[in-house]
N, C-alpha and C. Protein backbone atom coordinates (compact mmCIF):
# COMPACT_ATOMS: atom_id res chain seq x y z
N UNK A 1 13.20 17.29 -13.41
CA UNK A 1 12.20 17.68 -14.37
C UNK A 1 11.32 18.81 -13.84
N UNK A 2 10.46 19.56 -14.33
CA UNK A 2 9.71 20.23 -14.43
C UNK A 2 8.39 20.16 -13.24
N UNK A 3 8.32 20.80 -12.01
CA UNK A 3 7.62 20.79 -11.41
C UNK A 3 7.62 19.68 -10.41
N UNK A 4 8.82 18.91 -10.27
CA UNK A 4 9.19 17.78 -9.33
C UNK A 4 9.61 18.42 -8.38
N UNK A 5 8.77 17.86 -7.08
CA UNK A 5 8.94 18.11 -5.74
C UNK A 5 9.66 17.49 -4.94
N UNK A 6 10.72 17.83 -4.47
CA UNK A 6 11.45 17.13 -3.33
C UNK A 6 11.82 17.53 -2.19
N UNK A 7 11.31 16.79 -0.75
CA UNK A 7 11.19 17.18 -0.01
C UNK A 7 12.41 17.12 1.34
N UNK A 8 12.25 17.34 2.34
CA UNK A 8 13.28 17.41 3.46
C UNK A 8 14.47 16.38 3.79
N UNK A 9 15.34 16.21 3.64
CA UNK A 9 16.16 15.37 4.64
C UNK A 9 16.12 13.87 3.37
N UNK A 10 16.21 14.21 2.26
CA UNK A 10 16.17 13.50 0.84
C UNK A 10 18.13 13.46 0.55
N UNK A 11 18.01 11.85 -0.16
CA UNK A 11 19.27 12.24 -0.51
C UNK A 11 19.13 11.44 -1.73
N UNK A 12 20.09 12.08 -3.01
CA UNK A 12 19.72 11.73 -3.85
C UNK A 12 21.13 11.58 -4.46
N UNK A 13 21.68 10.55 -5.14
CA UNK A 13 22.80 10.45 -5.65
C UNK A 13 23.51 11.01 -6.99
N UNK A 14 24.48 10.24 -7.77
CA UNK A 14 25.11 11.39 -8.65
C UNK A 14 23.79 10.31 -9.84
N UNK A 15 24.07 10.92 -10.89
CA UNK A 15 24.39 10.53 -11.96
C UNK A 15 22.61 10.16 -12.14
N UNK A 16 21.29 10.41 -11.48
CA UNK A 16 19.88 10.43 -11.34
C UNK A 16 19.60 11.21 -12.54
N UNK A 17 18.41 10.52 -13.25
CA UNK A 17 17.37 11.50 -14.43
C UNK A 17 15.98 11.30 -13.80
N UNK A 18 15.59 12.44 -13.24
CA UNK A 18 14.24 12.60 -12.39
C UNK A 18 13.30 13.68 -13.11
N UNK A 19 12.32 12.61 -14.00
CA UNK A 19 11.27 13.11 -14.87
C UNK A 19 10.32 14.58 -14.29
N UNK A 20 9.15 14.85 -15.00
CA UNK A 20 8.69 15.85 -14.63
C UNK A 20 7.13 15.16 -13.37
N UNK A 21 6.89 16.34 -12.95
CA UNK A 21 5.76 16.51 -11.62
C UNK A 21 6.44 14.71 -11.16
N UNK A 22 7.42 14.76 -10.61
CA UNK A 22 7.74 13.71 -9.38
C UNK A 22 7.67 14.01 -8.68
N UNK A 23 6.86 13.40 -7.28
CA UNK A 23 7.26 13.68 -5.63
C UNK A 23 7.71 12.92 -5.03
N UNK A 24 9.30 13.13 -4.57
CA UNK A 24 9.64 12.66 -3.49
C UNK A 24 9.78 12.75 -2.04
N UNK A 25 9.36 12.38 -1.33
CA UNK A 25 8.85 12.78 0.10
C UNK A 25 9.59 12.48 0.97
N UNK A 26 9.48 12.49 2.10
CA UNK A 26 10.93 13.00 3.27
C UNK A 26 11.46 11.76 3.66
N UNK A 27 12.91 11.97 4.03
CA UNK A 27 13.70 10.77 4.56
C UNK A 27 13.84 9.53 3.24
N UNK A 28 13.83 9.68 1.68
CA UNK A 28 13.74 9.43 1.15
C UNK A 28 15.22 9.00 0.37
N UNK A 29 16.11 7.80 0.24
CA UNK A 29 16.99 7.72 0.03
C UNK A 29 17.18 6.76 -1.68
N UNK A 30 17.99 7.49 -2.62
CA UNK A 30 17.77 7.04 -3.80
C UNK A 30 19.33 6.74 -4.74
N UNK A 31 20.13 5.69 -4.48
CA UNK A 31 21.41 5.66 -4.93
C UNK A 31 21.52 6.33 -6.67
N UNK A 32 22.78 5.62 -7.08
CA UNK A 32 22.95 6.26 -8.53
C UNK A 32 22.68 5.31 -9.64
N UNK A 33 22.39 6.26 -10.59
CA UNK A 33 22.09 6.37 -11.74
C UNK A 33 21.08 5.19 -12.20
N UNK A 34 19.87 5.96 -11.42
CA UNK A 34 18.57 5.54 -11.52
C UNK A 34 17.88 6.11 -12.74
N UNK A 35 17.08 6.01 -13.48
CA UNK A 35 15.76 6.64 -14.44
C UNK A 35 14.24 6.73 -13.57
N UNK A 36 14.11 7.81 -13.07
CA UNK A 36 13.16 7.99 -12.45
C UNK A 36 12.07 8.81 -13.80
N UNK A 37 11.23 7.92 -13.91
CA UNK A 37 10.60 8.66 -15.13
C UNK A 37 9.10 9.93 -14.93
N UNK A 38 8.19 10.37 -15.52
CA UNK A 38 7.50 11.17 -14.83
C UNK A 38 6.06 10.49 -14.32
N UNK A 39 5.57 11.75 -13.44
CA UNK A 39 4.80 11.64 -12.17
C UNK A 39 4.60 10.13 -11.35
N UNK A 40 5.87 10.22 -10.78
CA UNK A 40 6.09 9.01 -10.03
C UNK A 40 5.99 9.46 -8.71
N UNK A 41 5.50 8.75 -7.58
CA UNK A 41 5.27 9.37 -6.53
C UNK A 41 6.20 8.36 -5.50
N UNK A 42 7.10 8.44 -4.78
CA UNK A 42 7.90 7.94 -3.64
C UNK A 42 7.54 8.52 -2.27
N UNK A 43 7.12 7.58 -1.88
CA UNK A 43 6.39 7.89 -0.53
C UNK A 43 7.84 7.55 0.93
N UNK A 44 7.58 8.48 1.82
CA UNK A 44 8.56 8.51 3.05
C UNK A 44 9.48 7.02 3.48
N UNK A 45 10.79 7.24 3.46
CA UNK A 45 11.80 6.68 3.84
C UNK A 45 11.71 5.27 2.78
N UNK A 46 11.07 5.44 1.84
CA UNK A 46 11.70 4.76 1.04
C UNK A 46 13.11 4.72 0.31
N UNK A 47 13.63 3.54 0.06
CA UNK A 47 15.15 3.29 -0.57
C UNK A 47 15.09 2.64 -2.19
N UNK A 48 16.26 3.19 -2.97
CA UNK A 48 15.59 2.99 -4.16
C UNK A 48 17.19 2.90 -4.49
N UNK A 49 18.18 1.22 -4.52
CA UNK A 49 19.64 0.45 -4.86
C UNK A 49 19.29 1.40 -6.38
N UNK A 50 20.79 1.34 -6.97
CA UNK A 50 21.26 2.07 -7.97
C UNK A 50 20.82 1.20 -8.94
N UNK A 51 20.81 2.27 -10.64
CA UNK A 51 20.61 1.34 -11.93
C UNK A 51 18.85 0.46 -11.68
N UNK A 52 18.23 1.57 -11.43
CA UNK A 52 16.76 1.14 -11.60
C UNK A 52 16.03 1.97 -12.33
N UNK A 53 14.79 1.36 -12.73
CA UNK A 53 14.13 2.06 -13.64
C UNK A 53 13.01 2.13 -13.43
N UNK A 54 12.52 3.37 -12.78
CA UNK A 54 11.21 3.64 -12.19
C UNK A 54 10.06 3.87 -13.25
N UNK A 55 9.31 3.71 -13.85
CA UNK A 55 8.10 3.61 -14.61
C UNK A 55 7.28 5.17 -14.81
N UNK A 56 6.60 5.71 -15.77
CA UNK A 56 5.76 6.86 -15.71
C UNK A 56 4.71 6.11 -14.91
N UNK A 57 4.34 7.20 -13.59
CA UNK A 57 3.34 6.73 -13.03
C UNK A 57 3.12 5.86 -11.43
N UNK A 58 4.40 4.98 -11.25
CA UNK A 58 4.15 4.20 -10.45
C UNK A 58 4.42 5.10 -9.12
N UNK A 59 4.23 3.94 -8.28
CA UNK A 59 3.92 4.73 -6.61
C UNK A 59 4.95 3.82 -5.89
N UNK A 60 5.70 4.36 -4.87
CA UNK A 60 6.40 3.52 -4.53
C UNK A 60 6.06 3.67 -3.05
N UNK A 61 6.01 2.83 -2.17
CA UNK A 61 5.48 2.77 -0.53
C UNK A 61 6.00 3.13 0.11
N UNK A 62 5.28 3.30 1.31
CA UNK A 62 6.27 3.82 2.73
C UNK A 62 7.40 3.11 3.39
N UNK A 63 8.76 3.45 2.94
CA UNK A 63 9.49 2.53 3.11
C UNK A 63 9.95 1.39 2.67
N UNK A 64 9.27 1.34 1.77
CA UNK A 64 9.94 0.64 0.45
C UNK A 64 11.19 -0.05 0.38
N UNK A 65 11.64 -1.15 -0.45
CA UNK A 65 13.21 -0.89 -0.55
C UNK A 65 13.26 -1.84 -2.20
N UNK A 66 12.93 -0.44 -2.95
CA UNK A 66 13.45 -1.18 -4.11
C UNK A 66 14.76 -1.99 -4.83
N UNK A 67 14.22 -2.84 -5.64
CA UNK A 67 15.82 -3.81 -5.35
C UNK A 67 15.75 -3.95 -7.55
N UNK A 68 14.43 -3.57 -8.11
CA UNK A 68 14.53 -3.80 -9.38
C UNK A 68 13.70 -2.88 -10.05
N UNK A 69 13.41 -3.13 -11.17
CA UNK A 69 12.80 -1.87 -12.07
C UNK A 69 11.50 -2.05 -11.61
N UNK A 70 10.70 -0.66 -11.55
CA UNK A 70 9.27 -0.69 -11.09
C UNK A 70 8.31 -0.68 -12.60
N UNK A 71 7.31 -1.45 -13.65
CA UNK A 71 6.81 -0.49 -14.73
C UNK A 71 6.16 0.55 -14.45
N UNK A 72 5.60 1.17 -15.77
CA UNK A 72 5.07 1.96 -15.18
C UNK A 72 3.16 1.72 -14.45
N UNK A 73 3.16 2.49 -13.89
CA UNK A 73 1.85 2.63 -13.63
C UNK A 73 1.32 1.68 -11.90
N UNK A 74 2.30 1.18 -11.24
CA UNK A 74 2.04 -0.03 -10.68
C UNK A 74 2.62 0.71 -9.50
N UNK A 75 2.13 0.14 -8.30
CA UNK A 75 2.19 0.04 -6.89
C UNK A 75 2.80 -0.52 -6.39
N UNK A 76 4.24 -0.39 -5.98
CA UNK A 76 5.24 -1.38 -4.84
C UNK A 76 5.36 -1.01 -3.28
N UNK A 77 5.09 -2.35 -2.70
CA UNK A 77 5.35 -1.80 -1.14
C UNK A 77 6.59 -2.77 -0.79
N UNK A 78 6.77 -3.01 0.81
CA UNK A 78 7.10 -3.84 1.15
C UNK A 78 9.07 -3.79 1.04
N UNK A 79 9.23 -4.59 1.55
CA UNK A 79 10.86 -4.95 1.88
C UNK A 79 11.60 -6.17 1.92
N UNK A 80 11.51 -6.57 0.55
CA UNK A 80 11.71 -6.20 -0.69
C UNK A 80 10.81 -5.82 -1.42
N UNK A 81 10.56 -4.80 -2.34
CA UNK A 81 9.66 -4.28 -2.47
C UNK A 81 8.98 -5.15 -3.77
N UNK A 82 7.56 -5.13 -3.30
CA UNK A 82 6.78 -6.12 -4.48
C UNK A 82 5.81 -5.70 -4.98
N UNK A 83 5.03 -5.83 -5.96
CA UNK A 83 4.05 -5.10 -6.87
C UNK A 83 2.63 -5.46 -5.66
N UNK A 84 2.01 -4.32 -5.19
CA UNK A 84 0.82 -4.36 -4.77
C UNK A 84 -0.38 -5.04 -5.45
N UNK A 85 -1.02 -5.68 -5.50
CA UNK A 85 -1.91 -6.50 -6.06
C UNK A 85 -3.52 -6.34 -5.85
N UNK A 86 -4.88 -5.51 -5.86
CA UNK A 86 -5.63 -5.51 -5.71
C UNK A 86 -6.58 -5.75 -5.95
């Protein structure tokens, strides 16, 4: 999409729809045919299993390892990755 940033040493698989102003940040690994929707932010060496559905908005942690759909707007950390709670 439009103004999505992706950064160094990223790998990104086939068959991805990656919305507009996304950042994905380094060492960042993302299988296939995900819906990454817009301004979602993926923070370093996070992992993101195929056939997920990332949310407008959400943030995903350092290292992360998503395993299911994120909604939008919400905060996942952790390994397995779980909705941040504050």
């Amino acid at each position: 999409g439009d103004y999505t940033k992706i950064n160094n040493l990223v790998h990104i698989a086939h068959n991805n729809k990656i919305g507009q102003n996304v950042v994905i940040t380094a060492h960042v690994n993302i299988s296939g045919s995900n819906i990454i929707e817009d301004y979602v932010w993926i923070s370093p060496n996070a992992s993101i299993k195929g056939w997920i559905k990332i949310g407008e908005g959400a943030v995903i942690g350092m290292s992360a390892v998503v395993l299911k759909d994120i909604p939008a707007g919400e905060t996942w950390v952790g390994n397995p990755a779980k909705k941040l709670e504050r």
